[in-house]
N, C-alpha and C. Protein backbone atom coordinates (compact mmCIF):
# COMPACT_ATOMS: atom_id res chain seq x y z
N UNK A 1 16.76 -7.54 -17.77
CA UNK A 1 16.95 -7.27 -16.34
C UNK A 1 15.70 -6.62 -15.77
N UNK A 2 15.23 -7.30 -14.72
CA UNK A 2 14.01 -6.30 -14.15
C UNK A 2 14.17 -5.30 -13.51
N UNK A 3 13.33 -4.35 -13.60
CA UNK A 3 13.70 -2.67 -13.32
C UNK A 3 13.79 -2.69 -11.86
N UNK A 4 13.58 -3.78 -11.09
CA UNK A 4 13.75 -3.55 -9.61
C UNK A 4 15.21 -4.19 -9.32
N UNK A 5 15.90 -4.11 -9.72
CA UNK A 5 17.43 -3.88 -9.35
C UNK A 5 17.59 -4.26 -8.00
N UNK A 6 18.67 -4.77 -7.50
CA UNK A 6 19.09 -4.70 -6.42
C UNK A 6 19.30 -3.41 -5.69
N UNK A 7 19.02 -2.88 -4.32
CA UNK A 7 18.82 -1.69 -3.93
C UNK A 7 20.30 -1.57 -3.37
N UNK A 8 21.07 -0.22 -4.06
CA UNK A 8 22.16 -0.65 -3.32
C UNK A 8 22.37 -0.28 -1.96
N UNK A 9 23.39 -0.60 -1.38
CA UNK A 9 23.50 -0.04 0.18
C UNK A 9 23.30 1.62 0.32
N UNK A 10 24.12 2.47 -0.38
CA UNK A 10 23.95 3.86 -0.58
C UNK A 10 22.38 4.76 -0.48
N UNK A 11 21.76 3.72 -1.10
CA UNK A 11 20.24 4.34 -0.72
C UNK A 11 19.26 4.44 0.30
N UNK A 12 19.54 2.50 0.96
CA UNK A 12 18.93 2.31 2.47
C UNK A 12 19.66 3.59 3.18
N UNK A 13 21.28 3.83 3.27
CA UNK A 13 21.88 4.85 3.99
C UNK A 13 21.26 6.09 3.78
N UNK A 14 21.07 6.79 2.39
CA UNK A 14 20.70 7.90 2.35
C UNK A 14 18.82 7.97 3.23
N UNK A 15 18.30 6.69 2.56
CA UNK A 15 16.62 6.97 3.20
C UNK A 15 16.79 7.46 4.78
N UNK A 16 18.11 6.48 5.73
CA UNK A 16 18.04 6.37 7.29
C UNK A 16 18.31 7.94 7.11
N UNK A 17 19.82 8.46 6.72
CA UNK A 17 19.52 10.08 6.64
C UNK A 17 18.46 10.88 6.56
N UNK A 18 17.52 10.57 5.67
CA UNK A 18 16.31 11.31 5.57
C UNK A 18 15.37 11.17 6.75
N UNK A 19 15.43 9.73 7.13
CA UNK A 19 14.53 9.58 8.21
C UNK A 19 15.01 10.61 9.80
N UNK A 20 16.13 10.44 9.87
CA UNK A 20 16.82 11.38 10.88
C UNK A 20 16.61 12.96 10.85
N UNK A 21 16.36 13.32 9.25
CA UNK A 21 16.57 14.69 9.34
C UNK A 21 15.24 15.16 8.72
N UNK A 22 14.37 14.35 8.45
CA UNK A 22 13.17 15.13 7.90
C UNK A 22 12.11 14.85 8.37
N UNK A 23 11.55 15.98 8.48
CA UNK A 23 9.83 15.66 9.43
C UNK A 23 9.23 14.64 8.34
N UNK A 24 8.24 14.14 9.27
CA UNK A 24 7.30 13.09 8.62
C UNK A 24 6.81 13.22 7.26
N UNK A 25 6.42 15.47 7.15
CA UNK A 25 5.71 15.36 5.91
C UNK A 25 6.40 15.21 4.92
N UNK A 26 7.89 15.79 5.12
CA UNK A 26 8.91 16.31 3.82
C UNK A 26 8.87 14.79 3.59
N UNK A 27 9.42 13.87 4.30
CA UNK A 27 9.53 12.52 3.68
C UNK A 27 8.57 11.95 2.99
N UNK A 28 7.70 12.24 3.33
CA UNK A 28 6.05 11.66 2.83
C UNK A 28 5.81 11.93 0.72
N UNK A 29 6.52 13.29 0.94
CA UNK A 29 5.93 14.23 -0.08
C UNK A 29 7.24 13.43 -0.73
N UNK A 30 8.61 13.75 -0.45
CA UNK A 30 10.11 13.11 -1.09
C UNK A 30 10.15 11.92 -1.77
N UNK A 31 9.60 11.18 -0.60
CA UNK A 31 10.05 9.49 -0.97
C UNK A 31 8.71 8.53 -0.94
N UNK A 32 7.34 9.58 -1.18
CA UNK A 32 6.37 8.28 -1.42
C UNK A 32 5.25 9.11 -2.24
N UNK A 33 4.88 10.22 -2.19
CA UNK A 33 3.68 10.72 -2.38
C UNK A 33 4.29 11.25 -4.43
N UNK A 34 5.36 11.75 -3.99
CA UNK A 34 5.49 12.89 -5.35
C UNK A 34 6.78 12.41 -6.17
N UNK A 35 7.19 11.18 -5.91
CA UNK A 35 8.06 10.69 -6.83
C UNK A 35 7.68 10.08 -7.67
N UNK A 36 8.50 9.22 -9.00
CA UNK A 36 7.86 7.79 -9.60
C UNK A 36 8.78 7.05 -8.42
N UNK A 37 7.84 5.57 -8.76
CA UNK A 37 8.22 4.90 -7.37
C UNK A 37 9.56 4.19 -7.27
N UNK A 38 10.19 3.55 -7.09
CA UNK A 38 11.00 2.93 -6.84
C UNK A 38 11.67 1.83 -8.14
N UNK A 39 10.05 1.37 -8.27
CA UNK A 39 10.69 0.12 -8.82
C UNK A 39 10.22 0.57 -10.44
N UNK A 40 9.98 1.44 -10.31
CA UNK A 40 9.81 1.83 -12.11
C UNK A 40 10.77 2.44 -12.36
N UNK A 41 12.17 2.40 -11.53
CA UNK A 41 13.83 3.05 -11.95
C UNK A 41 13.57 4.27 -12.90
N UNK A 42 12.75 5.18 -12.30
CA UNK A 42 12.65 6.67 -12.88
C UNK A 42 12.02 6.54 -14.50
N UNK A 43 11.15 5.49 -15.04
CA UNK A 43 10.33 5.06 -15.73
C UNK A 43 9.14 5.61 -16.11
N UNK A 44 8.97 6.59 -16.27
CA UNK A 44 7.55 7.43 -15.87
C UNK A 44 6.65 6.84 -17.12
N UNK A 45 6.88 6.53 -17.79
CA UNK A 45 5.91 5.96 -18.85
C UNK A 45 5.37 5.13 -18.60
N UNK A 46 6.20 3.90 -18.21
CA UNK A 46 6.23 2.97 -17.30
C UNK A 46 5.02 2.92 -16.27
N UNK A 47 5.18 3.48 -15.55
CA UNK A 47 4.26 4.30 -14.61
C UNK A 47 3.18 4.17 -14.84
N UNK A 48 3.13 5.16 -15.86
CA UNK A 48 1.50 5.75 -16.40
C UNK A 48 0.97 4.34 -17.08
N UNK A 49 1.67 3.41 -17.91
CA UNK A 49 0.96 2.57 -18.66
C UNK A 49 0.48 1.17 -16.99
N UNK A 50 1.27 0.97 -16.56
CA UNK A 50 0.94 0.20 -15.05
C UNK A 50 -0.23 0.92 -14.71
N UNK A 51 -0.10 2.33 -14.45
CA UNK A 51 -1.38 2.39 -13.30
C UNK A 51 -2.57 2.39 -14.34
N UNK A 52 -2.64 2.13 -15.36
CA UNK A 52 -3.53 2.40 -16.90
C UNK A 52 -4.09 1.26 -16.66
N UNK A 53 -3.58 0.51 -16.86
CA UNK A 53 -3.74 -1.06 -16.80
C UNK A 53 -4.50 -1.41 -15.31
N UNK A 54 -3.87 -1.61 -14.52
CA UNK A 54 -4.76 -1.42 -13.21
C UNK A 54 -5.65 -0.54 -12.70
N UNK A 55 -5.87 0.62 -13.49
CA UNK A 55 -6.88 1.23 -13.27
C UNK A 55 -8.43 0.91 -14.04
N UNK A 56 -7.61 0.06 -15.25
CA UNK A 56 -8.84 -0.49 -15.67
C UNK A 56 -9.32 -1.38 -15.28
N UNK A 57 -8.33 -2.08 -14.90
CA UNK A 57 -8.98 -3.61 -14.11
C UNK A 57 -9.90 -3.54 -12.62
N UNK A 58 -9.27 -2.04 -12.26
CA UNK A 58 -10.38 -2.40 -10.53
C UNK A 58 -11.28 -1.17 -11.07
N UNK A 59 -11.52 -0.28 -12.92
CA UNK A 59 -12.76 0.31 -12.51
C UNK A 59 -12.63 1.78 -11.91
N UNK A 60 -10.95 2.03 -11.68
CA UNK A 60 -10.51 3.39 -11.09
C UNK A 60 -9.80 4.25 -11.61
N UNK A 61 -9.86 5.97 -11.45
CA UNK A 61 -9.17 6.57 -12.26
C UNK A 61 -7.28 6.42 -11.89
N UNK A 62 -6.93 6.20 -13.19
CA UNK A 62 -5.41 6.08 -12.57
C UNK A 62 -4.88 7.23 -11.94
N UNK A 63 -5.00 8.16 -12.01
CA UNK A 63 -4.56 9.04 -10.90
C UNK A 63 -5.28 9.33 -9.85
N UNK A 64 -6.08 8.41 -9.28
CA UNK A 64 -6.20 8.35 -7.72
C UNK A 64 -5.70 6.69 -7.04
N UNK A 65 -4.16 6.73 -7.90
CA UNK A 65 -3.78 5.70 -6.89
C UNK A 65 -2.41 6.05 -6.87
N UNK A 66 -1.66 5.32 -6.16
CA UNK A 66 -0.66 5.82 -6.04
C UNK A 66 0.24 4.81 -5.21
N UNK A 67 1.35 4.10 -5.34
CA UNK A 67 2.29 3.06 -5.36
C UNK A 67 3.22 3.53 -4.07
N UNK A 68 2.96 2.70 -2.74
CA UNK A 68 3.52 3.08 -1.70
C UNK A 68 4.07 1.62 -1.05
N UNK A 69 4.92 2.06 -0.26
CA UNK A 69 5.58 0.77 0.44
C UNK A 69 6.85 0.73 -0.20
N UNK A 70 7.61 -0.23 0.24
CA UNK A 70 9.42 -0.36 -0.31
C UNK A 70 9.20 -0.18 -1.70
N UNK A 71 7.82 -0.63 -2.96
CA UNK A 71 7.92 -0.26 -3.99
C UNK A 71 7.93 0.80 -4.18
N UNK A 72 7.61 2.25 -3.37
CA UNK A 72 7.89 3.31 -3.86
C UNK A 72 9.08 4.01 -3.40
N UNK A 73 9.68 3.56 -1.29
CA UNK A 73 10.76 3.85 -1.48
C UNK A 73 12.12 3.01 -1.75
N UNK A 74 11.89 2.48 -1.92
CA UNK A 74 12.78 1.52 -2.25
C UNK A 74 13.64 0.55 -1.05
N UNK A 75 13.34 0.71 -0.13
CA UNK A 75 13.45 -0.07 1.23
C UNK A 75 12.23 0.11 2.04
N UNK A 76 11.91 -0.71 3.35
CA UNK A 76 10.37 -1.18 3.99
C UNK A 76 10.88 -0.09 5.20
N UNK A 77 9.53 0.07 5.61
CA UNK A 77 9.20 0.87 6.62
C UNK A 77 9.08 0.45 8.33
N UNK A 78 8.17 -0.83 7.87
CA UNK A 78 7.99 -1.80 8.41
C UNK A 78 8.67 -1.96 10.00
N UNK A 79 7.95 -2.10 10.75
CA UNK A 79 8.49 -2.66 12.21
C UNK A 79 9.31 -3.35 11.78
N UNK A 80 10.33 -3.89 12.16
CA UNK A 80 11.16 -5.03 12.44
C UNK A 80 11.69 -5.49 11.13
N UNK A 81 11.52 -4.67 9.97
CA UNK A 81 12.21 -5.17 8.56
C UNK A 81 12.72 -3.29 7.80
N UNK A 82 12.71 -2.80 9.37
CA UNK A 82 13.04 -1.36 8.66
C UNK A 82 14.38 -1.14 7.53
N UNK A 83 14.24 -0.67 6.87
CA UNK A 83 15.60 -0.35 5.72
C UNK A 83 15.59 -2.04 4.99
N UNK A 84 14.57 -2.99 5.27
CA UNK A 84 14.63 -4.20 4.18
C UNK A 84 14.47 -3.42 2.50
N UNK A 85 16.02 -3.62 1.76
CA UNK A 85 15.44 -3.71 0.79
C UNK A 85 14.21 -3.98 -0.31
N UNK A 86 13.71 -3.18 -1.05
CA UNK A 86 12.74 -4.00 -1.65
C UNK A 86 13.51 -4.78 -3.05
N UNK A 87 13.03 -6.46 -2.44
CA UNK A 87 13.72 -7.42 -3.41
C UNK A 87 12.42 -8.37 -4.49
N UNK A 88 13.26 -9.64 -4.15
CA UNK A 88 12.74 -10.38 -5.26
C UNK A 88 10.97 -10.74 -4.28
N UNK A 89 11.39 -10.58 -3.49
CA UNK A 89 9.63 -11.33 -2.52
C UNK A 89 8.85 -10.17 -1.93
N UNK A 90 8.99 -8.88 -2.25
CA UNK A 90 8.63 -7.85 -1.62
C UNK A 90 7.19 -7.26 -2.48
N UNK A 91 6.33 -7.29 -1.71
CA UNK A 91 4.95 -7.17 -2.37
C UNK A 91 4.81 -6.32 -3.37
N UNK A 92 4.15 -5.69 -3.98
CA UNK A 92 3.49 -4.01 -4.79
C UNK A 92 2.40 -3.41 -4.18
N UNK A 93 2.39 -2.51 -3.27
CA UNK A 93 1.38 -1.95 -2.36
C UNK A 93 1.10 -0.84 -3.37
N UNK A 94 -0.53 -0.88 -3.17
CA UNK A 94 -1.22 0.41 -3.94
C UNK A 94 -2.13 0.97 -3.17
N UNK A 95 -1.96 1.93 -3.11
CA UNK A 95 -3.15 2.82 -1.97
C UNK A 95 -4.00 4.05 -3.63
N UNK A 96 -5.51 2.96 -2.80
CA UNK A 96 -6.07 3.62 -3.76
C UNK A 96 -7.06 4.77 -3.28
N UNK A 97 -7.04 5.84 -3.61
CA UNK A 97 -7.92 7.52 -3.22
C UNK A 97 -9.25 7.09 -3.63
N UNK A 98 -10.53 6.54 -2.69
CA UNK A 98 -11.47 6.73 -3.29
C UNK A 98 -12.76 6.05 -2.48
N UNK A 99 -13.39 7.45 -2.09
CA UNK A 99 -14.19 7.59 -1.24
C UNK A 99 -15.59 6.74 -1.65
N UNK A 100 -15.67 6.48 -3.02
CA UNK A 100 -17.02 5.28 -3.15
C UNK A 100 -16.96 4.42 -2.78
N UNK A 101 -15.71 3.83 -3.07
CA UNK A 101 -15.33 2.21 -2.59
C UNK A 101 -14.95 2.58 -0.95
N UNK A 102 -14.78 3.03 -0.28
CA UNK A 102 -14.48 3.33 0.79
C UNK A 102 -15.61 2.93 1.68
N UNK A 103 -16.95 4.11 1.30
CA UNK A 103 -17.83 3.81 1.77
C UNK A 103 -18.69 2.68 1.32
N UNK A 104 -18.23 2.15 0.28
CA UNK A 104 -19.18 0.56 -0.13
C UNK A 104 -18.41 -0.02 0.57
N UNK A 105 -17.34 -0.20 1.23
CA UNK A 105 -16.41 -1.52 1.99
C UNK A 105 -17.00 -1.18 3.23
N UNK A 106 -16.97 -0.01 3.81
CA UNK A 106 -17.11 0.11 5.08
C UNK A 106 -18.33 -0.09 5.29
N UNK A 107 -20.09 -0.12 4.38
CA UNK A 107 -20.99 -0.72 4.79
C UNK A 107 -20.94 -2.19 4.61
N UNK A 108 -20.68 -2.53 3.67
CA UNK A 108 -20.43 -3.98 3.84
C UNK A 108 -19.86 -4.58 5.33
N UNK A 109 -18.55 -4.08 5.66
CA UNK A 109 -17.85 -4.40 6.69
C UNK A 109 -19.17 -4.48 7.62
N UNK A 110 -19.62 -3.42 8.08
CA UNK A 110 -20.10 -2.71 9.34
C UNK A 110 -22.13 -3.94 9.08
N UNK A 111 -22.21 -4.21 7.94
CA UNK A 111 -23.68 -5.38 7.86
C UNK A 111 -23.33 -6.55 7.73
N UNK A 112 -22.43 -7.11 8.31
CA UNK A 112 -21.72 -8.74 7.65
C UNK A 112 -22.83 -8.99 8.73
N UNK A 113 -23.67 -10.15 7.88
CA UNK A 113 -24.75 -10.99 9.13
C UNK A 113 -24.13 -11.73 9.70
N UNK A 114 -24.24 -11.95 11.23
CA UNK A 114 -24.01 -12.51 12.34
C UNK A 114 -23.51 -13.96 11.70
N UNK A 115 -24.10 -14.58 10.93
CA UNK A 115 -23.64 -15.73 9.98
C UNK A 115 -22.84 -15.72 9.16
N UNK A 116 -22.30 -14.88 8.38
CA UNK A 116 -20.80 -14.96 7.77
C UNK A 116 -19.68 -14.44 8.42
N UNK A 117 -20.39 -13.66 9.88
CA UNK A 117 -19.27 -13.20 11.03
C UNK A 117 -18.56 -14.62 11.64
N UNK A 118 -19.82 -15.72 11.98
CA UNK A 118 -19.35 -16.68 12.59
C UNK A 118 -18.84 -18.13 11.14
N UNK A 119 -18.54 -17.69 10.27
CA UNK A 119 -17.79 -18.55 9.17
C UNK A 119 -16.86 -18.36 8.74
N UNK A 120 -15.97 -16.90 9.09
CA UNK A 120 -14.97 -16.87 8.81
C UNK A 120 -13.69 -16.70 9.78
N UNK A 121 -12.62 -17.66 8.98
CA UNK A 121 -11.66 -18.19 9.90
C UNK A 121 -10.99 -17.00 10.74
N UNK A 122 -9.76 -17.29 11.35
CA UNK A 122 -9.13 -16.63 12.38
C UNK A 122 -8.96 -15.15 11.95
N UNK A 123 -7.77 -15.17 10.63
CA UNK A 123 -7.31 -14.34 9.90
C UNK A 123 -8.48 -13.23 9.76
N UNK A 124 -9.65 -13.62 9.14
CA UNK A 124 -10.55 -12.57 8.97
C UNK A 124 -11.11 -11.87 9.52
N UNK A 125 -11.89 -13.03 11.08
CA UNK A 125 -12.53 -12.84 12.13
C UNK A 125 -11.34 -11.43 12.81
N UNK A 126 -9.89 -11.07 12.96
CA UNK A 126 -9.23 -10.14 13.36
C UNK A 126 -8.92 -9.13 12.69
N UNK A 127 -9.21 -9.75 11.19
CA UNK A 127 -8.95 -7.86 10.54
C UNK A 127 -10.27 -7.20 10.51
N UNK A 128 -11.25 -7.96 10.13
CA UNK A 128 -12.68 -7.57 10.63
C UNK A 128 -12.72 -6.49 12.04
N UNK A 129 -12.36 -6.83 12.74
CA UNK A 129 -12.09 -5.90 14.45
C UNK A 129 -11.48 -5.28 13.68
N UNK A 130 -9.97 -5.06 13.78
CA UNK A 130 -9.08 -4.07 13.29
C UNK A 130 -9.65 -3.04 12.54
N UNK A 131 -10.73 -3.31 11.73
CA UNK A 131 -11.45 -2.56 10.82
C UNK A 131 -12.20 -1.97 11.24
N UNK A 132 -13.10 -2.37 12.52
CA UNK A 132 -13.85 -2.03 13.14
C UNK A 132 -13.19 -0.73 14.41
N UNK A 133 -12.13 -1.68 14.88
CA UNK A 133 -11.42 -0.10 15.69
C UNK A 133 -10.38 0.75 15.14
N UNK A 134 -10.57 0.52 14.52
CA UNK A 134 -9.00 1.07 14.29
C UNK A 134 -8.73 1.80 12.25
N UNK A 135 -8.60 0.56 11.70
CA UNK A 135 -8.55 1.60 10.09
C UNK A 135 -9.38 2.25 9.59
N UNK A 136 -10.82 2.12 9.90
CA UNK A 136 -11.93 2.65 9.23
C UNK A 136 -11.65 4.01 10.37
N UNK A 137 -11.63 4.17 11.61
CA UNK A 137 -11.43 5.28 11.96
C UNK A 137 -10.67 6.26 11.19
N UNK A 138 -9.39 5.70 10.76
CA UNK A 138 -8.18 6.42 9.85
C UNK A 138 -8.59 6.55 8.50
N UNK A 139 -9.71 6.18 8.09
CA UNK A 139 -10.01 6.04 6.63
C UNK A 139 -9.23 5.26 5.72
N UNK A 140 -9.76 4.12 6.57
CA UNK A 140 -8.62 3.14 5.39
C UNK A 140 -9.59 2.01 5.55
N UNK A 141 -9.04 1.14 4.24
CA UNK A 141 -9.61 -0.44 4.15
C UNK A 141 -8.57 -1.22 3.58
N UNK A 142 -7.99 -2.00 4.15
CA UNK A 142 -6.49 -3.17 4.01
C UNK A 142 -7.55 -4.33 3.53
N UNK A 143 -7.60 -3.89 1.97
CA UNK A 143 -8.66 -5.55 1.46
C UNK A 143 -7.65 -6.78 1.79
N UNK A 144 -6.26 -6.75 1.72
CA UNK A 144 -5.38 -7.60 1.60
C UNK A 144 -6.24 -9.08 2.22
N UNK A 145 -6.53 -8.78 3.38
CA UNK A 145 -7.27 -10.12 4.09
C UNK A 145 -8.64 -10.38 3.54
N UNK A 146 -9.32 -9.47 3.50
CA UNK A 146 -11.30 -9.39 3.62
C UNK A 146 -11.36 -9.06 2.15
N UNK A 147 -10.83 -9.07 1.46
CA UNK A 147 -11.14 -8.22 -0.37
C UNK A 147 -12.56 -9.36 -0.76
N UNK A 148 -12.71 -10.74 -0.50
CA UNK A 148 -13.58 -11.47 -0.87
C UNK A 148 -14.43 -11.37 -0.29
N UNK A 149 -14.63 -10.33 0.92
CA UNK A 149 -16.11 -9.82 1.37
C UNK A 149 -16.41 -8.34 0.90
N UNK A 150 -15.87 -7.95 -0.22
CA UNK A 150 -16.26 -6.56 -0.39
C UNK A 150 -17.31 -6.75 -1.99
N UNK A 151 -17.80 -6.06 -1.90
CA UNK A 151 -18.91 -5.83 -2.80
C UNK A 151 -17.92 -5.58 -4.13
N UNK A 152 -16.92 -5.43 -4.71
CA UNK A 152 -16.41 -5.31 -5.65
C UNK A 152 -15.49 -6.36 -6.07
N UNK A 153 -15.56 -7.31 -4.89
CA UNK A 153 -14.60 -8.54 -4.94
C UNK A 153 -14.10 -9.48 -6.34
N UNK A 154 -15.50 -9.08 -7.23
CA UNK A 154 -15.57 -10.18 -8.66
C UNK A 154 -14.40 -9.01 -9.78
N UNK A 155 -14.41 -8.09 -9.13
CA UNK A 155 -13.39 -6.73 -10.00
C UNK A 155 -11.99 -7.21 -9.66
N UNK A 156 -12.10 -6.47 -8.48
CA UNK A 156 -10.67 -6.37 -7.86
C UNK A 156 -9.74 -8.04 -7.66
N UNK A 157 -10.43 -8.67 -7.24
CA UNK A 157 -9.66 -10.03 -7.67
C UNK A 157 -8.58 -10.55 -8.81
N UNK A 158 -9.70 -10.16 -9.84
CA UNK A 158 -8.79 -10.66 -10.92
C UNK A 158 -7.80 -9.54 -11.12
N UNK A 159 -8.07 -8.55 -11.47
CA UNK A 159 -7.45 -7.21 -11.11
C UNK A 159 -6.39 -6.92 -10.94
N UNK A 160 -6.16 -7.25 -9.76
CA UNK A 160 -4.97 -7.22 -8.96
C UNK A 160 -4.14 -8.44 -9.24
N UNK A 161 -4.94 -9.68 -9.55
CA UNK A 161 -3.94 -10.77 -10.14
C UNK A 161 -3.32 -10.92 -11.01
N UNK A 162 -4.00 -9.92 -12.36
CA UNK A 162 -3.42 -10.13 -13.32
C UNK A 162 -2.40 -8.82 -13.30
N UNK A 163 -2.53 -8.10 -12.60
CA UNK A 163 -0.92 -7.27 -12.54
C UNK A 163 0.48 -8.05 -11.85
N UNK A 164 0.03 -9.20 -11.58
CA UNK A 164 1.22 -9.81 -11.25
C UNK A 164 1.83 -10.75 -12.13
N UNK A 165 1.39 -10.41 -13.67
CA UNK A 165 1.87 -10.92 -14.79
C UNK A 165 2.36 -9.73 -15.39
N UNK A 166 2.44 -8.54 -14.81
CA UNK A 166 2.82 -7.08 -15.70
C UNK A 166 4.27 -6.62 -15.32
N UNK A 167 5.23 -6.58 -15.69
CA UNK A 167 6.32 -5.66 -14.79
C UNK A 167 5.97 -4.39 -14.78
N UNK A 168 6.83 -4.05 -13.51
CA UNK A 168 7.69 -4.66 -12.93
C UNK A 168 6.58 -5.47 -11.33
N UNK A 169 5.38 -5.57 -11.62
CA UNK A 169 4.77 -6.24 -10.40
C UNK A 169 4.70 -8.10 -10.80
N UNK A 170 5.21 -8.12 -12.20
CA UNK A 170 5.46 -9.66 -12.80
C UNK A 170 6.08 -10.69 -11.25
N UNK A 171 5.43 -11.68 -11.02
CA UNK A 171 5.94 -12.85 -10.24
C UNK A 171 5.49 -12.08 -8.09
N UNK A 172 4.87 -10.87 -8.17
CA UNK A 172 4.68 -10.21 -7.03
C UNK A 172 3.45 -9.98 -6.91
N UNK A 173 3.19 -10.31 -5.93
CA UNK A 173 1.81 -10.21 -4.72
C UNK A 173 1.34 -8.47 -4.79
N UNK A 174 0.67 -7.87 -5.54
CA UNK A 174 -0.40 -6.86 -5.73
C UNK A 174 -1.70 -6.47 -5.04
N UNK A 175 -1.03 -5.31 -3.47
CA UNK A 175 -2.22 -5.45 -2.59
C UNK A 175 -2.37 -3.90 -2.55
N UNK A 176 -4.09 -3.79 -2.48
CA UNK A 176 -4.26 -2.68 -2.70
C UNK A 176 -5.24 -2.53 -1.02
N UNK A 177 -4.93 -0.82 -0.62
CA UNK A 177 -5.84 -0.36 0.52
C UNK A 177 -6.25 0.75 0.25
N UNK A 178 -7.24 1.21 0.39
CA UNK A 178 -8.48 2.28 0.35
C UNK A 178 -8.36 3.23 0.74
N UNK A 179 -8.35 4.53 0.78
CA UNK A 179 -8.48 5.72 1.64
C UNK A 179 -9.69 6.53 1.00
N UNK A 180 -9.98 7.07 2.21
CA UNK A 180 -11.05 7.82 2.10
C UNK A 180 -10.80 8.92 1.08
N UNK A 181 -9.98 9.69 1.43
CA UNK A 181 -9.47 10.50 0.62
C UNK A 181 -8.28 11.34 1.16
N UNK A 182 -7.44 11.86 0.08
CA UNK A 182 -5.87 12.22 0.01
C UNK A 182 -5.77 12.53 1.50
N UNK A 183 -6.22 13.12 2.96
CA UNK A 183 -5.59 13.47 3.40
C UNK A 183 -5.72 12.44 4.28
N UNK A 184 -6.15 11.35 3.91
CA UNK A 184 -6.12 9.88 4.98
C UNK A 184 -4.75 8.99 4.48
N UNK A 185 -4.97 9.51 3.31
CA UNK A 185 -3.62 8.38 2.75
C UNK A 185 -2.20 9.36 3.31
N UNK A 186 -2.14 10.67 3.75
CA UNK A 186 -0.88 10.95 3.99
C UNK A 186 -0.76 10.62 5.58
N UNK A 187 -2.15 10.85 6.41
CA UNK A 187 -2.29 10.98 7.59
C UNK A 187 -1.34 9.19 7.49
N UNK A 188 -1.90 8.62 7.27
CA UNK A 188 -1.72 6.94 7.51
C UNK A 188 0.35 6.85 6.95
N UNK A 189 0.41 7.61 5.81
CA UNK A 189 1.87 7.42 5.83
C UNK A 189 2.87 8.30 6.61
N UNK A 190 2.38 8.76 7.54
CA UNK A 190 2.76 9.93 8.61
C UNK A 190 3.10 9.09 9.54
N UNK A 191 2.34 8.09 9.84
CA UNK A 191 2.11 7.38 11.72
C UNK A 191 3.55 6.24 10.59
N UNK A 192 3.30 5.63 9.77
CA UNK A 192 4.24 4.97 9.31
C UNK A 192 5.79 5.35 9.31
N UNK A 193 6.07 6.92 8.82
CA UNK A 193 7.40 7.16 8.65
C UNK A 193 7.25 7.54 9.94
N UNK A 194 6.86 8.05 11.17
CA UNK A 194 6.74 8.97 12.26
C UNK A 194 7.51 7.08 13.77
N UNK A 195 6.75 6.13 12.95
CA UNK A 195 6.98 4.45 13.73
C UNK A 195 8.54 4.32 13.18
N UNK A 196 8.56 4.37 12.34
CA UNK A 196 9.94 4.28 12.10
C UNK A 196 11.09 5.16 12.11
N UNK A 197 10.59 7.04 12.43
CA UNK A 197 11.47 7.44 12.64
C UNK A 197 11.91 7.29 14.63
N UNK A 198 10.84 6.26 14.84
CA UNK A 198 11.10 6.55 16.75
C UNK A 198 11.99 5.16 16.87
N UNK A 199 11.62 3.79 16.18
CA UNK A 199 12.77 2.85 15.66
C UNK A 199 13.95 3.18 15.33
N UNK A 200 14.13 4.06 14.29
CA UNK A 200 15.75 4.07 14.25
C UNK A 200 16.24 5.29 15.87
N UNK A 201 15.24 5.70 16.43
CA UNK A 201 16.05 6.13 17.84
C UNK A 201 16.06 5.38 18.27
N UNK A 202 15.36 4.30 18.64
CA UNK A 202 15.48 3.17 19.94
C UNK A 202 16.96 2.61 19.79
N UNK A 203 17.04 2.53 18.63
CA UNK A 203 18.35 2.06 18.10
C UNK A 203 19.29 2.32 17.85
N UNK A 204 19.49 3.84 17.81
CA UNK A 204 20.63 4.70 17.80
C UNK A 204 21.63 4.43 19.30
């Protein structure tokens, strides 16, 4: 049986509780920053040998990453898929702490010659901007789209692919984003639980 279980109803309920009653940080620290994650069903070995493994493959110390998204709480955050279980199609998000690669993406980003600006398709041509206004301000880099323009691309590629032969990320899409450092990665999961705690008011 794979350790990502069906999520039962009891938990989406308890997370919406939490979301109602706890500031941004307590949740942050509760249900993403200081737990094991979700889908390693309280696995901590587990854990450690995954982020071992992927830490060797992209080149990083395993404890500057750290497993966020429905894989860590166990339902999505997400605009418009809030309290989606995390199931059988639900990615493995890794936010990785680390200010070298940070600043090697963000010069790369910021020197793309005018000629590989104008060769790449739609998709890129907009996270490119996005990057430009908006995540690099927050200290972040979402390779998910652009990872094949980053200077580490021949690493992280395979990397990340071959954790999707590992459980519990076996048969799942393995995307990793950058932070500058720890207090970008909480700042960024702040505006996340903070979007979704103003969603479940719209909706109340």
């Amino acid at each position: 049986m794979r350790k990502d279980a069906a999520v039962p109803r009891a938990l989406a309920d308890e997370i919406k509780t939490e979301l109602e009653t706890l500031t941004p940080n307590e949740f942050a620290s509760r249900r993403i920053l200081e737990p094991i994650p979700h889908a390693f069903a309280g696995d901590l070995a587990a854990l450690s040998e995954w982020k071992a493994e992927l830490g060797h493959a992209l080149e990083v110390d395993p404890r500057s990453m750290a497993i966020v998204g429905s894989a860590a709480i166990g339902v999505s955050l997400k605009p418009g898929r809030l309290l989606r279980p995390f199931g059988e199609d639900s990615d493995v998000d890794v936010a990785v702490v680390s200010h070298f690669h940070f600043e090697r993406a963000w010069r790369r980003i910021r020197n793309l010659p005018p000629s590989v600006r104008a060769s790449l398709g739609k998709v890129q041509k907009r996270s490119v901007r996005s990057h430009e206004m908006d995540y690099i301000y927050r200290g972040a880099v979402a390779t998910d789209k652009i990872l094949d323009l980053l200077p580490f691309a021949e690493t992280w590629v395979p990397g990340l692919s071959k954790m999707e032969g590992i459980e519990p990320s076996a048969g799942r899409p393995v995307r990793a984003r950058i932070y500058r450092d720890f207090e970008a990665l909480r700042q960024y999961q702040l505006k996340s639980i903070l979007r979704a705690q103003e969603e479940l008011e719209t909706h109340a």
